[in-house]
C-alpha atoms as a PDB file:
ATOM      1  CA  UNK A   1      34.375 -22.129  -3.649  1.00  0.00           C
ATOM      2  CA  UNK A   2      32.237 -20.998  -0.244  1.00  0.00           C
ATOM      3  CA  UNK A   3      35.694 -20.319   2.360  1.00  0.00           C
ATOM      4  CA  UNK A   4      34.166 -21.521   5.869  1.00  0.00           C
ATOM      5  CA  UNK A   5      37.077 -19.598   8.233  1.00  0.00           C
ATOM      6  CA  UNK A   6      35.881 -19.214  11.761  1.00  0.00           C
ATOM      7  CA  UNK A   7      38.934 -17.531  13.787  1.00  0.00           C
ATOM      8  CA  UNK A   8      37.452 -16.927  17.040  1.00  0.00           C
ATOM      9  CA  UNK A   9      34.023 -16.520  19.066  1.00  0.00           C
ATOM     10  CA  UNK A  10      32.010 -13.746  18.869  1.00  0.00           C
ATOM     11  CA  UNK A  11      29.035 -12.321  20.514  1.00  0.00           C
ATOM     12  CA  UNK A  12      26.786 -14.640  19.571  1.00  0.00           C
ATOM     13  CA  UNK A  13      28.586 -16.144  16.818  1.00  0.00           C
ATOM     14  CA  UNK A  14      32.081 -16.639  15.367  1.00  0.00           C
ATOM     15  CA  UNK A  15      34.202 -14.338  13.705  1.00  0.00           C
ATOM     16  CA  UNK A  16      35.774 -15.121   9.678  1.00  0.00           C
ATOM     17  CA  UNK A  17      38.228 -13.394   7.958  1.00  0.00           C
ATOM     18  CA  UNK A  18      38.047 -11.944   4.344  1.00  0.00           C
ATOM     19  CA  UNK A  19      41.322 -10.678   3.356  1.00  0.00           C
ATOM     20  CA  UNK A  20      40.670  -9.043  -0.203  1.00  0.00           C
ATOM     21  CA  UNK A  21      42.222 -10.926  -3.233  1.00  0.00           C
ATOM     22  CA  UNK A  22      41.756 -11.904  -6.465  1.00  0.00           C
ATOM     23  CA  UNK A  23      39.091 -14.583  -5.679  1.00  0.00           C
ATOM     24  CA  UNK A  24      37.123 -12.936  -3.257  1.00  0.00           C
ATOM     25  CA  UNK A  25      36.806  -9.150  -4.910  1.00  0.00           C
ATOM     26  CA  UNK A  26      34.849  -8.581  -8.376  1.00  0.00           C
ATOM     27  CA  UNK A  27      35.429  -5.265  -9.793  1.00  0.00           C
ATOM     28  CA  UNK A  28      32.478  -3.167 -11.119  1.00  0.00           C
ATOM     29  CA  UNK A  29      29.321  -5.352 -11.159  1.00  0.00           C
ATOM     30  CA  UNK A  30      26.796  -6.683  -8.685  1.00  0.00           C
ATOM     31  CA  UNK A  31      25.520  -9.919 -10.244  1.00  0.00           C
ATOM     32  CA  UNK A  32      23.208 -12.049  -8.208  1.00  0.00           C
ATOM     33  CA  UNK A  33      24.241 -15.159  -9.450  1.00  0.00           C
ATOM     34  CA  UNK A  34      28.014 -15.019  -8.471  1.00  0.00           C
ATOM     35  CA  UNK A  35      28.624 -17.855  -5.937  1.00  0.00           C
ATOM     36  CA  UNK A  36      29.335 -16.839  -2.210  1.00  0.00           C
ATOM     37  CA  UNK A  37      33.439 -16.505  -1.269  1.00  0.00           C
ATOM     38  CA  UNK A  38      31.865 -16.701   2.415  1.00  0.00           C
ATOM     39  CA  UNK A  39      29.538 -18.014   4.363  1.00  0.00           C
ATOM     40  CA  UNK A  40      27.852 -17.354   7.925  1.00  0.00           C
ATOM     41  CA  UNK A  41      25.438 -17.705  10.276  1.00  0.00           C
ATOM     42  CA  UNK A  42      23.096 -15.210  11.787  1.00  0.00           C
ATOM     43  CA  UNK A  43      24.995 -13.403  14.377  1.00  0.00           C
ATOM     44  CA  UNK A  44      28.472 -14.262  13.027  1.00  0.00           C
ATOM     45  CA  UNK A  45      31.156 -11.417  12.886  1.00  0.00           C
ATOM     46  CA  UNK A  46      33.493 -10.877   9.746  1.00  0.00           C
ATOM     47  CA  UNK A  47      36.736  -8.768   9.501  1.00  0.00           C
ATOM     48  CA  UNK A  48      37.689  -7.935   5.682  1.00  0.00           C
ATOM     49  CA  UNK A  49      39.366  -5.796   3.994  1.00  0.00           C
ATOM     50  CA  UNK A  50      38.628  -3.908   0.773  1.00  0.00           C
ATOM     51  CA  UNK A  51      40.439  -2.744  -2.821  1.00  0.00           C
ATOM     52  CA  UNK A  52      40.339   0.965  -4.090  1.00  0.00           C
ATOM     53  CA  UNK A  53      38.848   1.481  -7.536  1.00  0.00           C
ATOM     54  CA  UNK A  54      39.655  -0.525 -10.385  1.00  0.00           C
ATOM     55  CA  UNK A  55      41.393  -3.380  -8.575  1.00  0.00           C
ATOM     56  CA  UNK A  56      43.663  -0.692  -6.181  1.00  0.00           C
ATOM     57  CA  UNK A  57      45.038   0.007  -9.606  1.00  0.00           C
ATOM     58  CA  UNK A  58      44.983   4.038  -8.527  1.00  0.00           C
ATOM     59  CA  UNK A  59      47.956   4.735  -6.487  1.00  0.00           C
ATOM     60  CA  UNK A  60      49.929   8.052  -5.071  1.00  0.00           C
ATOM     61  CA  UNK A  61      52.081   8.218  -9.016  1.00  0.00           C
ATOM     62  CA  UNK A  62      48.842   7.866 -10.610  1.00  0.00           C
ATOM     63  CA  UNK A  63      47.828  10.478 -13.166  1.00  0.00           C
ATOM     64  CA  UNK A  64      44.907  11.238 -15.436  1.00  0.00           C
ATOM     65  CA  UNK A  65      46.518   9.827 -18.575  1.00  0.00           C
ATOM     66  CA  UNK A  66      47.015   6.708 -16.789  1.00  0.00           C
ATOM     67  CA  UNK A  67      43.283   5.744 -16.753  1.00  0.00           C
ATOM     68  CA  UNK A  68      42.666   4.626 -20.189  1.00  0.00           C
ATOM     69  CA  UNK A  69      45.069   1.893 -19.507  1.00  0.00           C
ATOM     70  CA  UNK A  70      43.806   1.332 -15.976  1.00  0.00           C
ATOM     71  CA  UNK A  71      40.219   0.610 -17.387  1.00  0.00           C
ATOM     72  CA  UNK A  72      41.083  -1.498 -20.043  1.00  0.00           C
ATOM     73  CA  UNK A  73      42.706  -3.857 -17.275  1.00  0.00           C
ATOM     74  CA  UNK A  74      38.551  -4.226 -16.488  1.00  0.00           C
ATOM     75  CA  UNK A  75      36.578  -4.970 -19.603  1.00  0.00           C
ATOM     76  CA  UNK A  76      33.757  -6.481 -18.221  1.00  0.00           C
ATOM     77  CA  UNK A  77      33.517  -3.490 -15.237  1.00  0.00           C
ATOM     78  CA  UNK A  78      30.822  -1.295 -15.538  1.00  0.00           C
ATOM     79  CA  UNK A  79      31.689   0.665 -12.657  1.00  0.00           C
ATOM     80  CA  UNK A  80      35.018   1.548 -11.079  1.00  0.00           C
ATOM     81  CA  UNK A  81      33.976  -0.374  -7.600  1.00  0.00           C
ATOM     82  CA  UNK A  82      35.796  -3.189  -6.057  1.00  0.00           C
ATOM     83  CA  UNK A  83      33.449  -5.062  -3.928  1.00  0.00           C
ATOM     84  CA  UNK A  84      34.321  -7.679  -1.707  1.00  0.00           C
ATOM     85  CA  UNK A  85      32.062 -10.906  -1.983  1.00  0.00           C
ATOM     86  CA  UNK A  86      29.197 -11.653  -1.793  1.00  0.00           C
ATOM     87  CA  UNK A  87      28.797 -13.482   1.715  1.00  0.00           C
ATOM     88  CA  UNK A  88      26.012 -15.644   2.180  1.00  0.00           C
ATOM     89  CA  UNK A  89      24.057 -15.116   5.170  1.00  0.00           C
ATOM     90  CA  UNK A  90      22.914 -18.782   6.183  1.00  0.00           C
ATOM     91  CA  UNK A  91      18.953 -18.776   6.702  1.00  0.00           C
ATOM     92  CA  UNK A  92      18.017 -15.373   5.598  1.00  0.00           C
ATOM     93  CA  UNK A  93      14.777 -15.550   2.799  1.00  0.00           C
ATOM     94  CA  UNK A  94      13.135 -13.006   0.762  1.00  0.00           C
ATOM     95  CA  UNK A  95      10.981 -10.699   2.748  1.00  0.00           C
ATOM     96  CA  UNK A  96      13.475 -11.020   5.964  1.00  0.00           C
ATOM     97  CA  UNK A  97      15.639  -7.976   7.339  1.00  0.00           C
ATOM     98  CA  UNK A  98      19.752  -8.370   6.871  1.00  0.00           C
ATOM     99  CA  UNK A  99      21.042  -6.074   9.707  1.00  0.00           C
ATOM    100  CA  UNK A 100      25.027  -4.809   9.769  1.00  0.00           C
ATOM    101  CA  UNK A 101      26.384  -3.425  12.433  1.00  0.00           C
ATOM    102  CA  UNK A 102      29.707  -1.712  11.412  1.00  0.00           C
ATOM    103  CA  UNK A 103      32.179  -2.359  14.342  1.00  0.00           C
ATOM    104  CA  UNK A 104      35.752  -1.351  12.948  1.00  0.00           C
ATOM    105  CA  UNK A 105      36.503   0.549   9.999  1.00  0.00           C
ATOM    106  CA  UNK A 106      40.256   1.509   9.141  1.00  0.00           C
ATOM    107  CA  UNK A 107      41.378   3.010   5.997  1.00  0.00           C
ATOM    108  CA  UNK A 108      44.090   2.742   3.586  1.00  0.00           C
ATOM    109  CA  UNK A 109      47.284   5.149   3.807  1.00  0.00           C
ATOM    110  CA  UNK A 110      46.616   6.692   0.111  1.00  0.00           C
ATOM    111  CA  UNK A 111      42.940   8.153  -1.098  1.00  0.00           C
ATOM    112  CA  UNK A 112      42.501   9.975  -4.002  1.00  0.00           C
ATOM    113  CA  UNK A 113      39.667  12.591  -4.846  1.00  0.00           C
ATOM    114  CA  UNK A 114      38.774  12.394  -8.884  1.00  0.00           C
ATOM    115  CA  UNK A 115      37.264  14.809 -11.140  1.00  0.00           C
ATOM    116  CA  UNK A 116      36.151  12.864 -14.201  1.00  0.00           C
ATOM    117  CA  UNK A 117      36.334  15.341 -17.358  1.00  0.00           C
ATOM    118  CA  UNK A 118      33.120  16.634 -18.982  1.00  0.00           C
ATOM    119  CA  UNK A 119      30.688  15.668 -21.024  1.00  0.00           C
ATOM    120  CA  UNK A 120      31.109  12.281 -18.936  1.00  0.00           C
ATOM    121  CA  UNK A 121      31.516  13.477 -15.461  1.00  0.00           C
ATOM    122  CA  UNK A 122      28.308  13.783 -13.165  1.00  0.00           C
ATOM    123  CA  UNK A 123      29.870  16.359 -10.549  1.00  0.00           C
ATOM    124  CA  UNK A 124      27.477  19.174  -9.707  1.00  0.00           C
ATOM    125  CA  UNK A 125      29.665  21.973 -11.211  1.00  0.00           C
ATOM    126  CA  UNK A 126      30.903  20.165 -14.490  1.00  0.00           C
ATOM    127  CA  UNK A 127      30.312  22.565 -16.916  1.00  0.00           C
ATOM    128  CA  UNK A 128      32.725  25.360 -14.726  1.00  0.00           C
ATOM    129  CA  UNK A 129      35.242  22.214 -14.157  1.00  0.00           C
ATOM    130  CA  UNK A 130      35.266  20.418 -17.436  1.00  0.00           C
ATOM    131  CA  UNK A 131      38.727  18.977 -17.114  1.00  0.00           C
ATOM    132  CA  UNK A 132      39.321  15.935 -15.389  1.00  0.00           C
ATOM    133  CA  UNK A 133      41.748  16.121 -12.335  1.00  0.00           C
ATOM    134  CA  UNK A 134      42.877  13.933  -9.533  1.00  0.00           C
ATOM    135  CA  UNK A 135      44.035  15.242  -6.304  1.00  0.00           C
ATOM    136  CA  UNK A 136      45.936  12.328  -4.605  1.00  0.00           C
ATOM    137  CA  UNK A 137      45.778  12.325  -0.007  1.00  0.00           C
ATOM    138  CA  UNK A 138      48.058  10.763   2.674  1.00  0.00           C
ATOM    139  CA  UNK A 139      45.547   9.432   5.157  1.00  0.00           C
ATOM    140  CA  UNK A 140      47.085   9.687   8.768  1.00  0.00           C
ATOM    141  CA  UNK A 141      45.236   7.156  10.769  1.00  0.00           C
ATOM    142  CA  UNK A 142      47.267   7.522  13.951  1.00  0.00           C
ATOM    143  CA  UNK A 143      45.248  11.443  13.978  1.00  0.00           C
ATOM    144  CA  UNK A 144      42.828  10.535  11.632  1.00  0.00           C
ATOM    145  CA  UNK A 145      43.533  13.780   9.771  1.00  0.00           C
ATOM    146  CA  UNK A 146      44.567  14.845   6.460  1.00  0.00           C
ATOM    147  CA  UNK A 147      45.361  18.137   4.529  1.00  0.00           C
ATOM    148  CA  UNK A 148      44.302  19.646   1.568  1.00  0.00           C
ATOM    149  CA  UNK A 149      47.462  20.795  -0.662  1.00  0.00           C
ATOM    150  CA  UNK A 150      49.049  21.024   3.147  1.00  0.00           C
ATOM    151  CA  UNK A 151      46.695  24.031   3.716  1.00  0.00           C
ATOM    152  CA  UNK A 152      43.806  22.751   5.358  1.00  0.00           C
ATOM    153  CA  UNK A 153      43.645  19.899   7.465  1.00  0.00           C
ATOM    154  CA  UNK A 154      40.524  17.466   7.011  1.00  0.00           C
ATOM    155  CA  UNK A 155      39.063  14.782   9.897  1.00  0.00           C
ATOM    156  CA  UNK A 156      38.946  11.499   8.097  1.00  0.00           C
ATOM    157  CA  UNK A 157      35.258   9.706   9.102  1.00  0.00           C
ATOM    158  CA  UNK A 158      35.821   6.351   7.405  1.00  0.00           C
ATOM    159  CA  UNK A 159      32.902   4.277   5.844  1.00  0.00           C
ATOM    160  CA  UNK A 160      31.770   2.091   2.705  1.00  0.00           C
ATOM    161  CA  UNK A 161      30.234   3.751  -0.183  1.00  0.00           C
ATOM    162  CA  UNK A 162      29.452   0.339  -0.787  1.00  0.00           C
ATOM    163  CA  UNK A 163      27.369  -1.702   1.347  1.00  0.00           C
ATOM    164  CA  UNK A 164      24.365  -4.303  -0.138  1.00  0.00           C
ATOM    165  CA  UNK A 165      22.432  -7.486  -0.891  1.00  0.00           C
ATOM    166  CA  UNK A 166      22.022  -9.308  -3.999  1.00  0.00           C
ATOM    167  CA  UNK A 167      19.409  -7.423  -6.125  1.00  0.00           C
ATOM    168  CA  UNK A 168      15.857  -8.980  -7.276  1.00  0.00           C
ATOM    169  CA  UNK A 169      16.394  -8.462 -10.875  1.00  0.00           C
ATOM    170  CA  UNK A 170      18.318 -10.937 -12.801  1.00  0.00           C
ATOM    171  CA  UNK A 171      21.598  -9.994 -14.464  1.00  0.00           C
ATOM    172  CA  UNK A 172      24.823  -8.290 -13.698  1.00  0.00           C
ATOM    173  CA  UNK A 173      24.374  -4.605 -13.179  1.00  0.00           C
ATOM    174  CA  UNK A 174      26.877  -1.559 -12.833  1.00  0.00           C
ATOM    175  CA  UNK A 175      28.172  -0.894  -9.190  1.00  0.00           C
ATOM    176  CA  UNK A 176      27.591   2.589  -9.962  1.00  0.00           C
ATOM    177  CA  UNK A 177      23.450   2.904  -9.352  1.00  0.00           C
ATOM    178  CA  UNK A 178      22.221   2.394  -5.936  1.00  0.00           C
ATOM    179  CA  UNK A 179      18.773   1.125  -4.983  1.00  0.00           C
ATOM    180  CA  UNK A 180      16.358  -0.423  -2.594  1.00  0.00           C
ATOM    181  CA  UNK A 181      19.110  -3.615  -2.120  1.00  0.00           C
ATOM    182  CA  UNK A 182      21.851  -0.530  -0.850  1.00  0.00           C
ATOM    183  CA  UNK A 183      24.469  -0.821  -3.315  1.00  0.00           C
ATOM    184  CA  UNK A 184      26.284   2.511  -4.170  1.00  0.00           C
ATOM    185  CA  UNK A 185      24.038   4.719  -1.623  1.00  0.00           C
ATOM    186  CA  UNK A 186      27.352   6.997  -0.301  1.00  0.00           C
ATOM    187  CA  UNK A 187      25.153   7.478   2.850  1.00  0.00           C
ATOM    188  CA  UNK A 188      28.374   8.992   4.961  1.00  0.00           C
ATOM    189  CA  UNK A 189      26.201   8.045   8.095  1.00  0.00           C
ATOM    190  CA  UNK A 190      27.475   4.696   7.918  1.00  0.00           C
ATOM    191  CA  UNK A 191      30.668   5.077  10.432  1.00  0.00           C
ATOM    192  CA  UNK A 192      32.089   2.668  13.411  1.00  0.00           C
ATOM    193  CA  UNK A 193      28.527   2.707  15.476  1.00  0.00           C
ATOM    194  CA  UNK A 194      26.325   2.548  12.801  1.00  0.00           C
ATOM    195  CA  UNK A 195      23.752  -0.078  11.997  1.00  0.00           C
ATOM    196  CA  UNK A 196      22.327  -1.153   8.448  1.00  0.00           C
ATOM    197  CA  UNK A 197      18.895  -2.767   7.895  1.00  0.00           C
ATOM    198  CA  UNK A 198      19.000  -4.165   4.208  1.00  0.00           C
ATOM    199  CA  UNK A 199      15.690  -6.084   2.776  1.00  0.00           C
ATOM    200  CA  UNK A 200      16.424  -9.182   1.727  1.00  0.00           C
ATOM    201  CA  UNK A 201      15.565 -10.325  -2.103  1.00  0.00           C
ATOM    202  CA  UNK A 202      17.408 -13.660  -2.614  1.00  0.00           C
ATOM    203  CA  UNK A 203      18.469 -16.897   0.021  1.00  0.00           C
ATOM    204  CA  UNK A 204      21.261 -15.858   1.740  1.00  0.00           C
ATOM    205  CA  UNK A 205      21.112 -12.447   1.117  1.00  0.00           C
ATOM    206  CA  UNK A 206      24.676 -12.261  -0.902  1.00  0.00           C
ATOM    207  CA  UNK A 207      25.911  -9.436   1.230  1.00  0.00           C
ATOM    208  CA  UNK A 208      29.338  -7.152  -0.603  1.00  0.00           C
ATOM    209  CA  UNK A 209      30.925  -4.320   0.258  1.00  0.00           C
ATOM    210  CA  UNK A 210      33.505  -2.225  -1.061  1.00  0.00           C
ATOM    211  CA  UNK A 211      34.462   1.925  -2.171  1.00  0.00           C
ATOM    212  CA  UNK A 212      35.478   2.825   0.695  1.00  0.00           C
ATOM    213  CA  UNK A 213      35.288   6.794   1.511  1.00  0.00           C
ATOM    214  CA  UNK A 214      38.187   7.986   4.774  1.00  0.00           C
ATOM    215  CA  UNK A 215      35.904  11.215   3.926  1.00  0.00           C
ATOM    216  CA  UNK A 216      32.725  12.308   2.412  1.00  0.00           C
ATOM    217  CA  UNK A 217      30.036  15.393   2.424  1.00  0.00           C
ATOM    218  CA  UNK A 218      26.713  14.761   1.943  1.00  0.00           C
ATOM    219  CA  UNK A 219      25.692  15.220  -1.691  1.00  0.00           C
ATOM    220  CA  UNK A 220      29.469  14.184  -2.812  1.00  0.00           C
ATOM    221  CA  UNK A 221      29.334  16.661  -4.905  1.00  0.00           C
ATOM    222  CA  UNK A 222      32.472  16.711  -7.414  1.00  0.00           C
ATOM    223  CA  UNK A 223      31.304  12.572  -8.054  1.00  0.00           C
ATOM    224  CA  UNK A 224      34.032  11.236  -5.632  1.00  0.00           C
ATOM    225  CA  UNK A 225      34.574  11.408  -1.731  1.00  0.00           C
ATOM    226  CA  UNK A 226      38.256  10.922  -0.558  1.00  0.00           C
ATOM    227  CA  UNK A 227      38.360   7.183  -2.299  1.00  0.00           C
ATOM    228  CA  UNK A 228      40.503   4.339  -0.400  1.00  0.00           C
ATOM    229  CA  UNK A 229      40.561   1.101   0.043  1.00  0.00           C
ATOM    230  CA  UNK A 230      39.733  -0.082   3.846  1.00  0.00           C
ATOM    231  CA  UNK A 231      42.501  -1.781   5.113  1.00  0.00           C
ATOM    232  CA  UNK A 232      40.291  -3.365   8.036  1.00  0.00           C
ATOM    233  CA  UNK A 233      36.865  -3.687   8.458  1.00  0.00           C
ATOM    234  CA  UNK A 234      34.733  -5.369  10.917  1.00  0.00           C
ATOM    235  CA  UNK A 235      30.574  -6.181  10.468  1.00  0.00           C
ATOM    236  CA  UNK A 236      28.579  -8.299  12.449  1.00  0.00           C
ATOM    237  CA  UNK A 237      25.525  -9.512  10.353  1.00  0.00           C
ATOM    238  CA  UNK A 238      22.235 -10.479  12.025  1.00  0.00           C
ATOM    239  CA  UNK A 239      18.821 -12.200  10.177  1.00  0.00           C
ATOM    240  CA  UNK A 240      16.013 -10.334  11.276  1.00  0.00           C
ATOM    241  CA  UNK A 241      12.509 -12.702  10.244  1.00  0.00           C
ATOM    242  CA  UNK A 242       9.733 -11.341   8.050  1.00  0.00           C
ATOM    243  CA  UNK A 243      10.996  -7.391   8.775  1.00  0.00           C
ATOM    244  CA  UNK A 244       9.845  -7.029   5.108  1.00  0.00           C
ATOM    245  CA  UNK A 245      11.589  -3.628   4.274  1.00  0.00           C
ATOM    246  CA  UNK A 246      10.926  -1.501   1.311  1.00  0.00           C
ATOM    247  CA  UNK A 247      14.137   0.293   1.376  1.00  0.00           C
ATOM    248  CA  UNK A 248      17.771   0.573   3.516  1.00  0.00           C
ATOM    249  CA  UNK A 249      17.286   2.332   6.995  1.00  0.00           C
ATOM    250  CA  UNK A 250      20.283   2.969   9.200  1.00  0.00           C
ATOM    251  CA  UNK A 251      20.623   3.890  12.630  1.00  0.00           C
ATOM    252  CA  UNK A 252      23.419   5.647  15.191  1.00  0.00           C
ATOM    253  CA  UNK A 253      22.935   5.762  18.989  1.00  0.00           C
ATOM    254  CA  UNK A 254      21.473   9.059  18.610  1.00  0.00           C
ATOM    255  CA  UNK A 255      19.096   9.094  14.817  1.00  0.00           C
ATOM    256  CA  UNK A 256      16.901   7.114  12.895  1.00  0.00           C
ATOM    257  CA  UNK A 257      17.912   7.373   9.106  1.00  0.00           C
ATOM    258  CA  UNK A 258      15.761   6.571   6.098  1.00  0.00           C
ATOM    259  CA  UNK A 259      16.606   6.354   2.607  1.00  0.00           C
ATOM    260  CA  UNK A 260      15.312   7.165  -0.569  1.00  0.00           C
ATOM    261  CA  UNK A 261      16.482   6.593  -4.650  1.00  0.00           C
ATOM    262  CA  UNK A 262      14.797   8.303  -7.456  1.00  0.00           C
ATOM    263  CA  UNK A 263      15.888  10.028 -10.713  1.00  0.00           C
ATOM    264  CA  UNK A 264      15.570  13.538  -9.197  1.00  0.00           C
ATOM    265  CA  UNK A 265      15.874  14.542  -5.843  1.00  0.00           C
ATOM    266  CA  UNK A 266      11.775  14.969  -5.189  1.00  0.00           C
ATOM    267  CA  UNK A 267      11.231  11.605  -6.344  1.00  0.00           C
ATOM    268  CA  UNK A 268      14.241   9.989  -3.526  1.00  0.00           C
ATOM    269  CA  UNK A 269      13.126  12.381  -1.143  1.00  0.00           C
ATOM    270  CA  UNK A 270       9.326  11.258  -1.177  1.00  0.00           C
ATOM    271  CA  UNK A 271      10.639   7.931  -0.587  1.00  0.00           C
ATOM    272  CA  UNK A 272      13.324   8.936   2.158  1.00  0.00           C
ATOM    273  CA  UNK A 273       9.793  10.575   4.032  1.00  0.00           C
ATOM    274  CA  UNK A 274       7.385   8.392   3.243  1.00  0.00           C
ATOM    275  CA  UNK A 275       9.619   5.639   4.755  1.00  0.00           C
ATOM    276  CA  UNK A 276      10.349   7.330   7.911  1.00  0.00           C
ATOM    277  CA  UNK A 277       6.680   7.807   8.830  1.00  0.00           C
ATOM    278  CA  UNK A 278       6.045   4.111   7.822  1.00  0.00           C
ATOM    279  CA  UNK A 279       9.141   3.821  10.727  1.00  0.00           C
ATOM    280  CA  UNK A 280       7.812   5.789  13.145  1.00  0.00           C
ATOM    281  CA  UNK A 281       4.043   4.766  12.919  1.00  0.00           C
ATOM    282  CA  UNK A 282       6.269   0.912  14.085  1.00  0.00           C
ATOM    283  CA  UNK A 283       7.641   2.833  16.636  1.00  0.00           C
ATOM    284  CA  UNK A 284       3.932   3.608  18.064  1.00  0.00           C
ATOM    285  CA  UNK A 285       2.954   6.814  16.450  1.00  0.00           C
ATOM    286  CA  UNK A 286       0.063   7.512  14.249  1.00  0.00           C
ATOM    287  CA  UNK A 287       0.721   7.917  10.914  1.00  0.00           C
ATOM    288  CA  UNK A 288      -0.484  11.897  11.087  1.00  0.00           C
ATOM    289  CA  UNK A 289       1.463  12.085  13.696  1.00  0.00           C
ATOM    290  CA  UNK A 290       4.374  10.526  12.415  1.00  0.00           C
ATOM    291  CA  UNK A 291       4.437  12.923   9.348  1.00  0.00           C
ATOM    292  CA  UNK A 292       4.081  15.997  11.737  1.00  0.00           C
ATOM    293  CA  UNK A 293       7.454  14.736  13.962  1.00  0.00           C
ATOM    294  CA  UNK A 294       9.321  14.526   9.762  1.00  0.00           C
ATOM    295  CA  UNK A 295       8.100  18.105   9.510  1.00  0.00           C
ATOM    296  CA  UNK A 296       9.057  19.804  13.156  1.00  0.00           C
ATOM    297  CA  UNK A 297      11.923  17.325  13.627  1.00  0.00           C
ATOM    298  CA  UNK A 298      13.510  15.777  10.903  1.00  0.00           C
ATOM    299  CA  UNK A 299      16.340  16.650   7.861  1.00  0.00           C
ATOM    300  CA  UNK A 300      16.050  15.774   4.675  1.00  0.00           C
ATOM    301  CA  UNK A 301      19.167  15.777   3.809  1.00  0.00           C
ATOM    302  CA  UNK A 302      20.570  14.637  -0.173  1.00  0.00           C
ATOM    303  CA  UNK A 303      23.301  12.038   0.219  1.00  0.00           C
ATOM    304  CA  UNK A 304      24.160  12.045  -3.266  1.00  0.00           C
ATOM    305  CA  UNK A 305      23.418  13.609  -6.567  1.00  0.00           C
ATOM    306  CA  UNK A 306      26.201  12.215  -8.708  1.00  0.00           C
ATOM    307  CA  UNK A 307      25.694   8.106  -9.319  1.00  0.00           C
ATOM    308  CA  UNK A 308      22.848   8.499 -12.172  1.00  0.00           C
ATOM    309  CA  UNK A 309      20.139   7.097  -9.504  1.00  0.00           C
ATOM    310  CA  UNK A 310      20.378   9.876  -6.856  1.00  0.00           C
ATOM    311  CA  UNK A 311      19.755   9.446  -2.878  1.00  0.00           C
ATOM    312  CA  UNK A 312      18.092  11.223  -0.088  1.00  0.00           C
ATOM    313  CA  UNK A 313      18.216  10.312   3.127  1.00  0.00           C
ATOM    314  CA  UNK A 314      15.907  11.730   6.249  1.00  0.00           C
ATOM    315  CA  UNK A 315      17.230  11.891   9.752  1.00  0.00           C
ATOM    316  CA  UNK A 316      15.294  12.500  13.120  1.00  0.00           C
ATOM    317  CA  UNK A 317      16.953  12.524  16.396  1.00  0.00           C
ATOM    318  CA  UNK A 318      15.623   9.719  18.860  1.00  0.00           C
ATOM    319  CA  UNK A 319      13.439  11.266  20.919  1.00  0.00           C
ATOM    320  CA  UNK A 320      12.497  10.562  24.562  1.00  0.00           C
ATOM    321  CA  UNK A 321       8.747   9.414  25.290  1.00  0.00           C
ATOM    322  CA  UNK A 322       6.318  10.935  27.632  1.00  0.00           C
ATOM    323  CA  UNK A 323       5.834   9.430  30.939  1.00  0.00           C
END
């Protein structure tokens, strides 16, 4: 059943709540068709919370043999992702814009980084790390630090793995794959600041979110960022009208970020390019032009290589304009 739980006003809306809980998280598939736990209006707010992997199943005592059983608790998953949702977004159509601006992001206390063993693991170096491992974190959010093995200390910069729409396609699919609905894209761009422009495929958009990352380098390249549940999360979700985008774009206060999905990394990067120019030549640049400022001014830079579908994203820094 759609929860309708306005708490307070927001700018330009009102703000719900989404605790995470058995009927308002769905572990390992994205499947268009699941009813809405939420629903909103354009410029409405929503603080949530989200589940680690499998449920929040993985905790500090956890060890590899433990996963067997810990998987078979899932047998419909086809991914380890807990996603909370799917929120409708009242009014938004096919061909419009959904547009997230994260506001708050707070992780868990526990993260865990995972190795999955070889042949089935996907990290970057399985063949000279073929056993599986997990390395289990205390997240400090009063310093927003943590250590490695108490040798290195690590800056936590919180986001979700895990932000998209409902896809086009019919059918439940694994959480694992991202695409041109977001999904799985790992883009660790995505902090407190950020904002997410999502094309929309079906009415009300059927917005989730979940795998939350307290850390993450670009490429994630051992298949697993510091993984955590978010114990608070804030979005504010805005309908922009006929935007019509091909693929996610983000944006900070200082860089315009495109993305791109492909099976290798020329394929997502061609995308991640070609989309950039098609942003800049909105902005008011010629399309020549627009390819030049990607070439003198831009990073491609490979958020992931790990999740089957891999991801590229290109970054430019916002630039002033001649008088």
């Amino acid at each position: 059943m759609t929860r309708e739980a306005a708490a307070s006003t927001a700018r330009g809306g009102r703000v719900h709540d989404l605790p995470a809980g058995p009927g308002t998280v769905r572990v390992g598939v994205i499947d268009p068709a699941a009813p809405p736990v939420l629903s909103v209006d354009s410029g409405d707010e929503v603080t949530l919370s989200t589940w680690g992997h499998w449920g929040n199943r993985v905790t500090p005592d956890t060890v590899m043999a433990d996963f067997p059983a810990i998987k078979a608790a899932f047998p419909d998953a086809l991914g380890p992702h807990s996603l909370t949702g799917p929120i409708e977004v009242r009014g938004a159509l096919p061909g419009d814009t959904l547009v997230v601006d994260v506001l708050a992001l707070t992780p868990a206390a526990h993260g865990f980084n995972l190795v999955v063993a070889h042949p089935r693991g996907r990290g970057v170096l399985r063949d000279r790390f073929p056993e599986g491992t997990i390395r289990h974190f205390e997240l400090d959010r009063a310093t927003m630090t943590t250590t490695l093995g108490g040798k290195v200390r690590v800056p936590l910069k919180p986001f979700l793995g895990i932000m998209g729409v409902a896809p086009a396609e019919d059918g439940p699919r694994s959480t694992v794959e991202p695409g041109c609905f977001g999904g799985n894209m790992d883009l660790s761009a995505l902090v407190v600041g950020a904002r997410l422009r999502l094309p929309v495929f079906r009415e009300g958009a059927g917005f989730y979110c979940g795998d939350g990352h307290a850390v993450q380098g670009d490429g994630e390249v051992n298949q697993t960022a510091i993984e955590t549940g978010m114990d608070h999360v804030r979005l504010r979700f805005t309908v922009e009208r006929g935007a019509r985008l091909r693929t996610p774009r983000a944006e900070t206060e200082s860089h315009l970020i495109s993305t791109g999905f492909g099976e290798n990394l020329e394929d997502a990067a061609h995308d991640a390019v070609d989309d950039l120019v098609n942003w800049l030549t909105d902005e008011g640049l010629d399309e020549d032009e627009a390819y030049s400022l990607c070439s003198i001014a831009a990073d491609v830079r490979v958020t992931q290589m790990v999740n089957n579908v891999v991801g590229v994203h290109a970054v430019v820094e916002k630039l002033s304009r001649c008088p």
